[in-house]
Protein backbone atom coordinates (compact mmCIF):
# COMPACT_ATOMS: atom_id res chain seq x y z
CA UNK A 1 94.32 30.09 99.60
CA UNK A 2 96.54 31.18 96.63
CA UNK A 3 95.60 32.15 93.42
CA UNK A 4 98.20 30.10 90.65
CA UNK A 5 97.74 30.81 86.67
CA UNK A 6 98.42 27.94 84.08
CA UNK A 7 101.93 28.12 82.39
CA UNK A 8 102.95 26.84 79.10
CA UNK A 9 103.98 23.06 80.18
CA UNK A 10 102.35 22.98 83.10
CA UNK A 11 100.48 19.88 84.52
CA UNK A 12 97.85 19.91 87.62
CA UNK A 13 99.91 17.10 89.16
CA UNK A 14 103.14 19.30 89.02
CA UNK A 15 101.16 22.33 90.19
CA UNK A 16 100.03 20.62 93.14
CA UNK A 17 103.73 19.83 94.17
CA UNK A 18 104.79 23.05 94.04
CA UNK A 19 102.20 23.80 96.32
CA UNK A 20 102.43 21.05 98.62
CA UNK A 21 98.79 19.77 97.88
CA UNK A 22 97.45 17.27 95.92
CA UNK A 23 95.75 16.99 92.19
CA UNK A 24 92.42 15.82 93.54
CA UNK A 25 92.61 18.51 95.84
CA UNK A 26 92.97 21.05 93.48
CA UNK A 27 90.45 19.46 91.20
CA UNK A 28 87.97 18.59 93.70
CA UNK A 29 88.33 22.80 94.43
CA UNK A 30 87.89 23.95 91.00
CA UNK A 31 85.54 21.70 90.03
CA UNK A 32 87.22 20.88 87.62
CA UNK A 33 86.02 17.64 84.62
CA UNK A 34 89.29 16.13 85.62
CA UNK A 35 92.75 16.60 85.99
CA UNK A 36 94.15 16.81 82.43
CA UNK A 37 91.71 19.70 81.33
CA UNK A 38 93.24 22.66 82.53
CA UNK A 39 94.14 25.74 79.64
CA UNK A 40 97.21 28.21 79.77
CA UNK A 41 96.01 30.57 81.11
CA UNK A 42 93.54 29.53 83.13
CA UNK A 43 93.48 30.65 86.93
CA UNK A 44 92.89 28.02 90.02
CA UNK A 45 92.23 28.44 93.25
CA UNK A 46 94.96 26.13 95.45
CA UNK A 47 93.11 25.28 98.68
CA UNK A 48 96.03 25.81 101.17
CA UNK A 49 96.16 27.57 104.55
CA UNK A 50 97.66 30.74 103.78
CA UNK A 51 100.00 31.11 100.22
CA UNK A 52 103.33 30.72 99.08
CA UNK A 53 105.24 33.57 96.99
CA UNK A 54 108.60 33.00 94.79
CA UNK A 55 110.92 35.73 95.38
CA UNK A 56 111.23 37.83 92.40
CA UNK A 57 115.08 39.91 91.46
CA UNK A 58 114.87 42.93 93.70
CA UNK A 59 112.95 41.36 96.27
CA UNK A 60 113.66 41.91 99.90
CA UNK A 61 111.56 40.74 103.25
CA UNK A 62 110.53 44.22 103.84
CA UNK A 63 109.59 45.18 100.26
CA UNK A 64 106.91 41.28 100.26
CA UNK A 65 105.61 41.88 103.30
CA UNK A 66 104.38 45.36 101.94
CA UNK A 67 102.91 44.36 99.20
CA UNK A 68 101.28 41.48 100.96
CA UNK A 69 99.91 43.16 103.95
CA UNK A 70 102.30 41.16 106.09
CA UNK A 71 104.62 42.38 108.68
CA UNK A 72 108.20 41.30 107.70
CA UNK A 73 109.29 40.00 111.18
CA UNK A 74 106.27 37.75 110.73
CA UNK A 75 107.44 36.54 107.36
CA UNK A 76 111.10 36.43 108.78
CA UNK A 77 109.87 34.30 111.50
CA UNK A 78 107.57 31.88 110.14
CA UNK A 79 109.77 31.44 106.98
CA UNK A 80 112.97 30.83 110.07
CA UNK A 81 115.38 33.47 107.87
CA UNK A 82 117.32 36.36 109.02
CA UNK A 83 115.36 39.66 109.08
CA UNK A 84 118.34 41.13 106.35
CA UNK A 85 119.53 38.15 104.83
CA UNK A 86 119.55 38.64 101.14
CA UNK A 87 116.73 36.79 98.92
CA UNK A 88 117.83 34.23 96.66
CA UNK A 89 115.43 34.57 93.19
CA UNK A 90 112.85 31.53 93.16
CA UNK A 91 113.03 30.53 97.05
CA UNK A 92 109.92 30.12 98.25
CA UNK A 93 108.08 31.59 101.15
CA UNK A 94 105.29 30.54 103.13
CA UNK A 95 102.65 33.85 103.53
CA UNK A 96 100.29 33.46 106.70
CA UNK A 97 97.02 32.95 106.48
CA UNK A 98 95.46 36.69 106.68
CA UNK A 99 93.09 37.88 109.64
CA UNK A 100 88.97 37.81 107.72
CA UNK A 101 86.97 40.68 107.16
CA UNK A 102 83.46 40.70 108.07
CA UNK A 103 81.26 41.61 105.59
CA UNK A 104 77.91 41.29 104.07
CA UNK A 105 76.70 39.22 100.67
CA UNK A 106 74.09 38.36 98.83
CA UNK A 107 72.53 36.90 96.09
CA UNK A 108 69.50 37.44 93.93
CA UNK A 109 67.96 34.25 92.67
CA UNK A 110 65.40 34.21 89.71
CA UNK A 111 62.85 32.01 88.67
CA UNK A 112 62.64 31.97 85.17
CA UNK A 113 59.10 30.51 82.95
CA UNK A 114 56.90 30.60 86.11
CA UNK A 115 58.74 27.63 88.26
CA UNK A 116 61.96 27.24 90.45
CA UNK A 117 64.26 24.65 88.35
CA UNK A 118 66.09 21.61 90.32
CA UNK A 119 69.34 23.30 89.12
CA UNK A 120 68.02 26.62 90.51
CA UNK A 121 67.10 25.31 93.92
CA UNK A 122 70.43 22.82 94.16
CA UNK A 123 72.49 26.60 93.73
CA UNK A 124 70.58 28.11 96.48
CA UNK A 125 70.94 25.56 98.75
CA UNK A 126 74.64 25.45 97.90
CA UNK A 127 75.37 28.99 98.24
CA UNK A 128 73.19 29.86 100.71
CA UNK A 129 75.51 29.38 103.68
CA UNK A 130 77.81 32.01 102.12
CA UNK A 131 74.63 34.58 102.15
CA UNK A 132 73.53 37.37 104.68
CA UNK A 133 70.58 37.39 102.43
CA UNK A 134 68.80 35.62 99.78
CA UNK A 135 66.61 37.76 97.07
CA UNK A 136 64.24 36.06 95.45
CA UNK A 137 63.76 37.86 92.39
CA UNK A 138 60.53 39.46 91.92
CA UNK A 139 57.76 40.91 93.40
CA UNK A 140 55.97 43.00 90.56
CA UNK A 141 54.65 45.94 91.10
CA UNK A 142 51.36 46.68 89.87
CA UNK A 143 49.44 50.25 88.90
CA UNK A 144 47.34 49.76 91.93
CA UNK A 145 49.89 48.66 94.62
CA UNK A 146 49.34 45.40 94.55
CA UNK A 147 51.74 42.83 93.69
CA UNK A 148 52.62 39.78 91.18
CA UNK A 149 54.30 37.12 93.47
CA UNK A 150 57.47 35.20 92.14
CA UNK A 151 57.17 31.21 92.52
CA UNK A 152 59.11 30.78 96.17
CA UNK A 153 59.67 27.11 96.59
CA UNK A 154 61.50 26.34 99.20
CA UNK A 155 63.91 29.81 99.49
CA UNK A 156 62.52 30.13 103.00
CA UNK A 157 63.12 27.23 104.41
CA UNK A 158 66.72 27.54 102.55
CA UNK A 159 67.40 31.04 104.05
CA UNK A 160 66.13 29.83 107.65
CA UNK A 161 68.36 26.67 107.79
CA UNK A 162 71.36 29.17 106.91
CA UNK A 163 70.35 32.03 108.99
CA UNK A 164 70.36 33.91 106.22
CA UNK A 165 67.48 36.77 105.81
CA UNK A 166 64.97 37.04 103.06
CA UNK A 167 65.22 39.92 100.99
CA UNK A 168 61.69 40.64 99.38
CA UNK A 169 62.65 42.21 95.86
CA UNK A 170 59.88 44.27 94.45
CA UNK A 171 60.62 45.91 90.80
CA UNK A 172 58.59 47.74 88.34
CA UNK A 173 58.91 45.20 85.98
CA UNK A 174 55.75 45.06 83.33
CA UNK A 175 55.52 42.48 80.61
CA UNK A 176 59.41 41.59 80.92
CA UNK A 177 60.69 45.43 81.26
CA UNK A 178 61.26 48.24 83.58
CA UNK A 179 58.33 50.93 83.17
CA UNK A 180 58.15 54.32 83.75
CA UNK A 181 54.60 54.07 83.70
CA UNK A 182 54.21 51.88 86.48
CA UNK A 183 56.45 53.89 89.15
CA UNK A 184 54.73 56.78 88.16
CA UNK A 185 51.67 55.29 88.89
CA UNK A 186 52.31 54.37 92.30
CA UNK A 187 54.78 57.28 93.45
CA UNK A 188 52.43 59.60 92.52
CA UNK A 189 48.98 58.09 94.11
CA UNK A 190 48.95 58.44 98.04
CA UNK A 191 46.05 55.29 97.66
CA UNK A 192 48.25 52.82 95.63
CA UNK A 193 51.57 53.72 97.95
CA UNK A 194 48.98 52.30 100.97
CA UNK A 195 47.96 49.53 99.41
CA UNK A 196 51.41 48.68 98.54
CA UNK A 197 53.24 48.73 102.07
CA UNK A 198 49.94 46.86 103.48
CA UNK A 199 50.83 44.21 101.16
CA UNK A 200 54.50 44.06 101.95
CA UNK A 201 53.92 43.93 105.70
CA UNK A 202 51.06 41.33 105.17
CA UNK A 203 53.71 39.29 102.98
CA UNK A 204 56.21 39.90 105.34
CA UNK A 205 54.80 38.31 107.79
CA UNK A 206 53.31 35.78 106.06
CA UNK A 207 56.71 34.18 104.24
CA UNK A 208 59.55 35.81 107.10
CA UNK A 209 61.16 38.43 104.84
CA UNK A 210 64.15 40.68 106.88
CA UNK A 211 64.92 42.93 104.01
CA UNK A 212 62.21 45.11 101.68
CA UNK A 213 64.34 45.93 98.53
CA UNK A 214 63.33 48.38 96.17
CA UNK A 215 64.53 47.77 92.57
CA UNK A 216 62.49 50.70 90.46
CA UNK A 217 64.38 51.27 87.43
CA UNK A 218 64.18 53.48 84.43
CA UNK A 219 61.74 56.13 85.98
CA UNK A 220 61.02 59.10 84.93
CA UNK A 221 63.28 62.13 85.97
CA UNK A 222 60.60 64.11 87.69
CA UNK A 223 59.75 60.85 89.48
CA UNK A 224 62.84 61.28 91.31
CA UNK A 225 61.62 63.44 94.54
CA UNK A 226 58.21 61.15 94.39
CA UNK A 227 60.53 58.47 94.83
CA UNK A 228 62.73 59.99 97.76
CA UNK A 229 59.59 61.31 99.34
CA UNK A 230 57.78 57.13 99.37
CA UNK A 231 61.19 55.35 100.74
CA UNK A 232 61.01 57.85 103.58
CA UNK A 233 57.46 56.96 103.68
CA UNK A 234 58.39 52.71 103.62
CA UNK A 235 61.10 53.32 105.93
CA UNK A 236 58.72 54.75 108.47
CA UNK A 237 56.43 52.29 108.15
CA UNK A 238 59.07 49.41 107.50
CA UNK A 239 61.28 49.68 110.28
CA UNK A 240 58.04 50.32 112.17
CA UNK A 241 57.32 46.55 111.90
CA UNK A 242 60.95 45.56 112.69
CA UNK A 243 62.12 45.09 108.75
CA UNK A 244 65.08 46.79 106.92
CA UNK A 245 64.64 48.47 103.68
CA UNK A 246 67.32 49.06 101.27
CA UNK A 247 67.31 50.09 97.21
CA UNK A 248 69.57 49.05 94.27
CA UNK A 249 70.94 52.32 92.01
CA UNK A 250 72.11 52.60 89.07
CA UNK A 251 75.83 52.86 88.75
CA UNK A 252 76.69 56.84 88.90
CA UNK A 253 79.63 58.56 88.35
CA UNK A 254 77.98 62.46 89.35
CA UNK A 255 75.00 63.58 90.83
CA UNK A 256 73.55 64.84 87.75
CA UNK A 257 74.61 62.31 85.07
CA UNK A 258 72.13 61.93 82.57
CA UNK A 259 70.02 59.39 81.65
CA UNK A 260 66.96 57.64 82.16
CA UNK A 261 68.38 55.08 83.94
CA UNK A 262 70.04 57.34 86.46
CA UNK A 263 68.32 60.44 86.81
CA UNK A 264 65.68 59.36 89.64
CA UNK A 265 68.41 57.66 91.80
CA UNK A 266 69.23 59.83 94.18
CA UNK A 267 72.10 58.57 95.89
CA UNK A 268 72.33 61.16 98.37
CA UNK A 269 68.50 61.07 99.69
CA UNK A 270 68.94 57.01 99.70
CA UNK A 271 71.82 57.17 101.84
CA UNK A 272 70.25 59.01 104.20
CA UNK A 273 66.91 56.96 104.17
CA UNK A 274 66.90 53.59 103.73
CA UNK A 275 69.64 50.93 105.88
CA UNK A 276 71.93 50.01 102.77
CA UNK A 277 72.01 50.00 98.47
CA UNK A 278 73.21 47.87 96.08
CA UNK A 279 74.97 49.37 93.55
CA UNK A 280 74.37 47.92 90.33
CA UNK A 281 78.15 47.85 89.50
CA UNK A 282 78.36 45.52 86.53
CA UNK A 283 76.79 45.60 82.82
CA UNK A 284 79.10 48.20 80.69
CA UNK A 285 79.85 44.76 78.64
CA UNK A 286 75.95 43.68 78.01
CA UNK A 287 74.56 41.27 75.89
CA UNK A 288 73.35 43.89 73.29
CA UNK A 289 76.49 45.97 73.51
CA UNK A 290 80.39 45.61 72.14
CA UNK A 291 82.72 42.83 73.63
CA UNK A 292 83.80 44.23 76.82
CA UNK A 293 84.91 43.08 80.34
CA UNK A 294 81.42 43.08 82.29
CA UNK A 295 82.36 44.87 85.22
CA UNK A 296 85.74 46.07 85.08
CA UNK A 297 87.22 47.31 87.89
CA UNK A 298 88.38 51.30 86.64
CA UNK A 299 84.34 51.97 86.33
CA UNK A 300 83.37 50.01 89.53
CA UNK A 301 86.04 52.03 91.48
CA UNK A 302 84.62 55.27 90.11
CA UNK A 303 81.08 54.11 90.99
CA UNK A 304 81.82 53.36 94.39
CA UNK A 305 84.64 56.25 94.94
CA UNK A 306 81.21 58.72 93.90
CA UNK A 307 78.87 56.88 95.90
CA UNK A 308 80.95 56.92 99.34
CA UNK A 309 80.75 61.09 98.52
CA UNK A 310 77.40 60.95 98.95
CA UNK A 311 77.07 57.57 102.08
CA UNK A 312 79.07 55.62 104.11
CA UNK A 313 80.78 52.89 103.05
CA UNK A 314 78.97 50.38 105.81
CA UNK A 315 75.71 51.56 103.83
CA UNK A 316 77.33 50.34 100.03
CA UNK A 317 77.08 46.81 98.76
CA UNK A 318 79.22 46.32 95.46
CA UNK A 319 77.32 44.68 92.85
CA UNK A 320 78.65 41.79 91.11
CA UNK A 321 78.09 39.54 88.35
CA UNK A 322 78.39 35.96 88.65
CA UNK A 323 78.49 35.06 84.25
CA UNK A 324 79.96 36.21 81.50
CA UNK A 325 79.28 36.84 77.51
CA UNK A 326 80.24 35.08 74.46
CA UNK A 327 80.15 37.46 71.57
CA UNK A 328 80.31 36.25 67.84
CA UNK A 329 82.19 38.97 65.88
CA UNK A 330 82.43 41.55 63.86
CA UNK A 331 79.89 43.30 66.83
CA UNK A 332 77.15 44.89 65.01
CA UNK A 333 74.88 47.29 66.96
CA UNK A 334 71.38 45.79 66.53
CA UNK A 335 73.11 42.46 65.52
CA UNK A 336 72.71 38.95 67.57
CA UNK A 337 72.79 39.34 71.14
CA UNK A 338 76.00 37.93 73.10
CA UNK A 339 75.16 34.49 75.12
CA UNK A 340 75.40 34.76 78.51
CA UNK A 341 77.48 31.80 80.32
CA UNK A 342 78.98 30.88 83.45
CA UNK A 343 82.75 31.05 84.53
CA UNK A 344 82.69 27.93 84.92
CA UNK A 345 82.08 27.33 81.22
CA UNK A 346 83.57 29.63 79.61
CA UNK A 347 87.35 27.56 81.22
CA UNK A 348 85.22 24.66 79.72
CA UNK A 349 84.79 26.35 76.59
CA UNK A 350 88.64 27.27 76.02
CA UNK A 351 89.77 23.94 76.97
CA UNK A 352 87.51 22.53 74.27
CA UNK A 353 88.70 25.14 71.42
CA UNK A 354 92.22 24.61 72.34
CA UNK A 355 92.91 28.17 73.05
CA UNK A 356 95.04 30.13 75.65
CA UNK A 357 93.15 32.46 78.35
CA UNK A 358 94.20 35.81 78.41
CA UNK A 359 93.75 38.63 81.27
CA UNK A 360 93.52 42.07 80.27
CA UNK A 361 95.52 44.08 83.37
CA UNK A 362 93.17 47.29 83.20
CA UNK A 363 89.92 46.23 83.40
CA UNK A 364 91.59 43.13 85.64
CA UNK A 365 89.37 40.25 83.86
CA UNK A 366 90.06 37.58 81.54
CA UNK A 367 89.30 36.85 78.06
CA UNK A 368 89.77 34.43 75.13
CA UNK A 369 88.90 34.11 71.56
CA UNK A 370 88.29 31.70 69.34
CA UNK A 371 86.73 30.65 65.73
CA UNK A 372 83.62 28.15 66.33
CA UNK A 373 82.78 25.20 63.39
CA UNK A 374 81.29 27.36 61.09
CA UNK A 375 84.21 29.37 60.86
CA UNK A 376 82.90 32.87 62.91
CA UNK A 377 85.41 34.62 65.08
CA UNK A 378 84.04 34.82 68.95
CA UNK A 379 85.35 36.84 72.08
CA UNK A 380 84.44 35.45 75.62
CA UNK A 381 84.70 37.84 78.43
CA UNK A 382 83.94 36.12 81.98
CA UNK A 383 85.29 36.19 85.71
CA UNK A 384 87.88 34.54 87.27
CA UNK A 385 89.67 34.00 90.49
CA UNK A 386 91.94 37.07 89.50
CA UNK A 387 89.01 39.13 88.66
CA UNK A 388 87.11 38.63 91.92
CA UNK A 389 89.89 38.88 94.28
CA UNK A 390 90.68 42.48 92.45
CA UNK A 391 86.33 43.11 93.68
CA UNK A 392 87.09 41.75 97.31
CA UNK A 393 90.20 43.92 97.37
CA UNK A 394 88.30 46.84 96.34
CA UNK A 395 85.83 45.75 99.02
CA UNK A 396 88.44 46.00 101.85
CA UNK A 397 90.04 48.89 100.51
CA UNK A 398 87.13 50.96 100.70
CA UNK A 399 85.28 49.62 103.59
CA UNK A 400 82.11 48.81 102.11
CA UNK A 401 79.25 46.62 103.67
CA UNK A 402 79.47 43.88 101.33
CA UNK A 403 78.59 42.40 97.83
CA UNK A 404 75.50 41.85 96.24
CA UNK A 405 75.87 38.65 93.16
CA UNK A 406 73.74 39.03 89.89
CA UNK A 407 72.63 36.25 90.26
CA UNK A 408 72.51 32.42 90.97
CA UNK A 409 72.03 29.47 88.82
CA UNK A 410 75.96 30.11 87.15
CA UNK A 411 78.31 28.37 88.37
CA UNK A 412 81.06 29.98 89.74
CA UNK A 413 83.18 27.81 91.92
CA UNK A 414 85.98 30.21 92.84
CA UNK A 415 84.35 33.17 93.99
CA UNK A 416 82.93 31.03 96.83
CA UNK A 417 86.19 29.55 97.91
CA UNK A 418 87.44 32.93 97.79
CA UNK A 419 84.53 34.69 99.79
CA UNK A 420 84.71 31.67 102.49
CA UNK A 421 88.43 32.21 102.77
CA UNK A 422 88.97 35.92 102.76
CA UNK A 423 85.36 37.02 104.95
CA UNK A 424 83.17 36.26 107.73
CA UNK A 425 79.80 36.43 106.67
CA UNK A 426 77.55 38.15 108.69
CA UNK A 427 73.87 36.03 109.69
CA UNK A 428 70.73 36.87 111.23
């Protein structure tokens, strides 16, 4: 597949020629309203077999099929031109479809008011064939060990049809937050950490989970051996019963960074223990905090660069988010929160204010602004087909397990075309 940004002038119909495809095709891809809606700027995923590159002044077959990954007698010989024949600027040249990495993904999915939504259950049934596991987001933990079920629907049925595995999520989430209190409560009482893996096996069996996933946030910092000490205690028992058991961390830089939200997440002790993490790799823009790219890729690479210091990469999955955030400015600490929206709208969202998309080269994601009706300046930071490709790159590069998507329910069209085209997805 190729990746093509929106020029000034440009038309899908004349895009599609270059490319040797058709509108509808592209469209149809996209998902796009319809053909005329399309913003400079704006990134699309052409679904071809394999890509096409305009040679660029300086260009040579040697110097393309190193930055492509491509061996230049290949490109020589599928392109039928002389291994040294000069390059004439703008020919095109057909680039062979790449060999796909194996990999792992999945997706947390989350319920929200008490019930699964139609549009909810329509995006897990979608995505769920591009899933090694679906996470159905949560289990809360309670002082006692026991447990506050999430509404399930039909994610089991959905994950069987796909052999894709379960992942039972269970967070200390109380009254809409992470608490201290409650992981305290439980690492530190021998009684409640029984009562707690009784109820996971007896769930377990019950609903066909493959994955336990521990997502305790925000615990205290002298929590943190209590914590190591109980996932060596769940993995015994866990893996005991046939199950995996993996935990999400915070995203570290150093061993010792400070902070409430990273201080008990011992990356070191989880790498040895439990079968794989997700690292929560996205968030530095937030909803509360200034107008930034959410997970741009300098901070993700340091994340993962510390965390493969401390594991193996087949043990890392990269966290990634699947929205983006509409800010109104000036940004005010304390002000109005930032809106949360899907890729897919945010291209909507440019069309309809008539302004260009952007794509800031450091933090490799795109951007727009614009001024709304009642005359306030906004900045939309999202993900595109650009900004994903630079994750699965990262992905390859490093040799990680896989990705992990915050979460479903936004629509985000490309990153699945991309996934299916670049990765085999492992199943159960």
């Amino acid at each position: 597949m190729q990746i093509h940004v929106v020029q000034e002038g440009q038309t899908i119909f004349g895009i599609a020629q270059a490319y040797s495809t058709t509108a509808d095709e592209i469209v149809q891809a996209n998902e796009l309203p319809d053909a005329s809606r399309v913003s400079v700027g704006q990134s699309l995923v052409i679904p071809i077999v394999g890509s096409f590159y305009w040679v660029r002044e300086g260009d040579s077959i040697y110097s393309i099929g190193q930055r492509l990954g491509v061996p230049a007698q290949e490109l020589a010989r599928v392109n039928q031109i002389a291994l040294e024949a000069p390059l004439q600027v703008g020919t095109r040249l057909y680039i062979p479809q790449r060999p796909k990495t194996t990999l792992e993904s999945n997706a947390y999915v989350e319920p929200i008011g008490g019930t699964v939504s139609e549009a909810l259950d329509a995006s897990a049934r979608a995505r769920a064939p591009y899933l090694t596991y679906l996470a159905p987001f949560s289990y809360q933990l309670n002082r006692d060990g026991t447990m506050s079920a999430p509404p399930l629907n039909a994610f089991a049925e959905i994950a069987e049809a796909n052999n894709a595995g379960l992942m039972m999520t269970i967070t200390n989430l109380e009254e809409g937050a992470f608490s201290e209190e409650v992981g305290a409560a439980v690492l530190n009482n021998e009684a409640a950490q029984d009562t707690l893996l009784n109820e996971i096996v007896r769930i377990t069996n019950e609903v066909g989970y493959r994955d336990v996933h521990f997502d305790f946030e925000y615990l205290r910092v002298e929590d943190k051996e209590p914590y190591n000490q109980f996932l060596r205690k769940a993995a015994d028992r866990l893996k005991a019963e046939g199950l995996l058991i993996s935990t999400a961390l915070a995203p570290k830089t150093s061993a010792d960074q400070p902070g409430q939200w990273y201080e008990a997440h011992d990356y070191r002790a989880h790498g040895e223990i439990v079968d794989f993490v997700v690292l929560m790799t996205y968030e530095w823009g937030y909803s509360g905090g200034p107008p930034m790219a959410v997970s741009p890729i300098g901070p993700v690479r340091e994340v993962i660069e510390y965390a493969l210091t401390e594991m193996p990469g087949e043990k890392i999955m990269m966290g990634q988010n699947l929205y983006g955030y509409d800010w109104t400015l000036p940004f005010e600490p304390g002000g109005d929160y930032a809106k949360a929206l899907s890729p897919n709208r945010a291209v909507e969202l440019a069309f309809q204010q008539n302004v260009p998309i952007q794509y800031d080269s450091e933090s490799q994601a795109p951007f727009f602004e614009y001024v709304d009706d009642a005359g306030a300046e906004h900045v939309v930071w999202f993900e595109d087909a650009r900004s994903i490709q630079a994750k699965f790159d990262l992905i390859k590069e490093l040799g990680l397990r896989g990705i992990s998507y915050w979460k479903l329910g936004l629509p985000f069209t490309q990153n699945w075309l991309l996934l299916n085209d670049q990765f085999d997805i492992r199943k159960f």
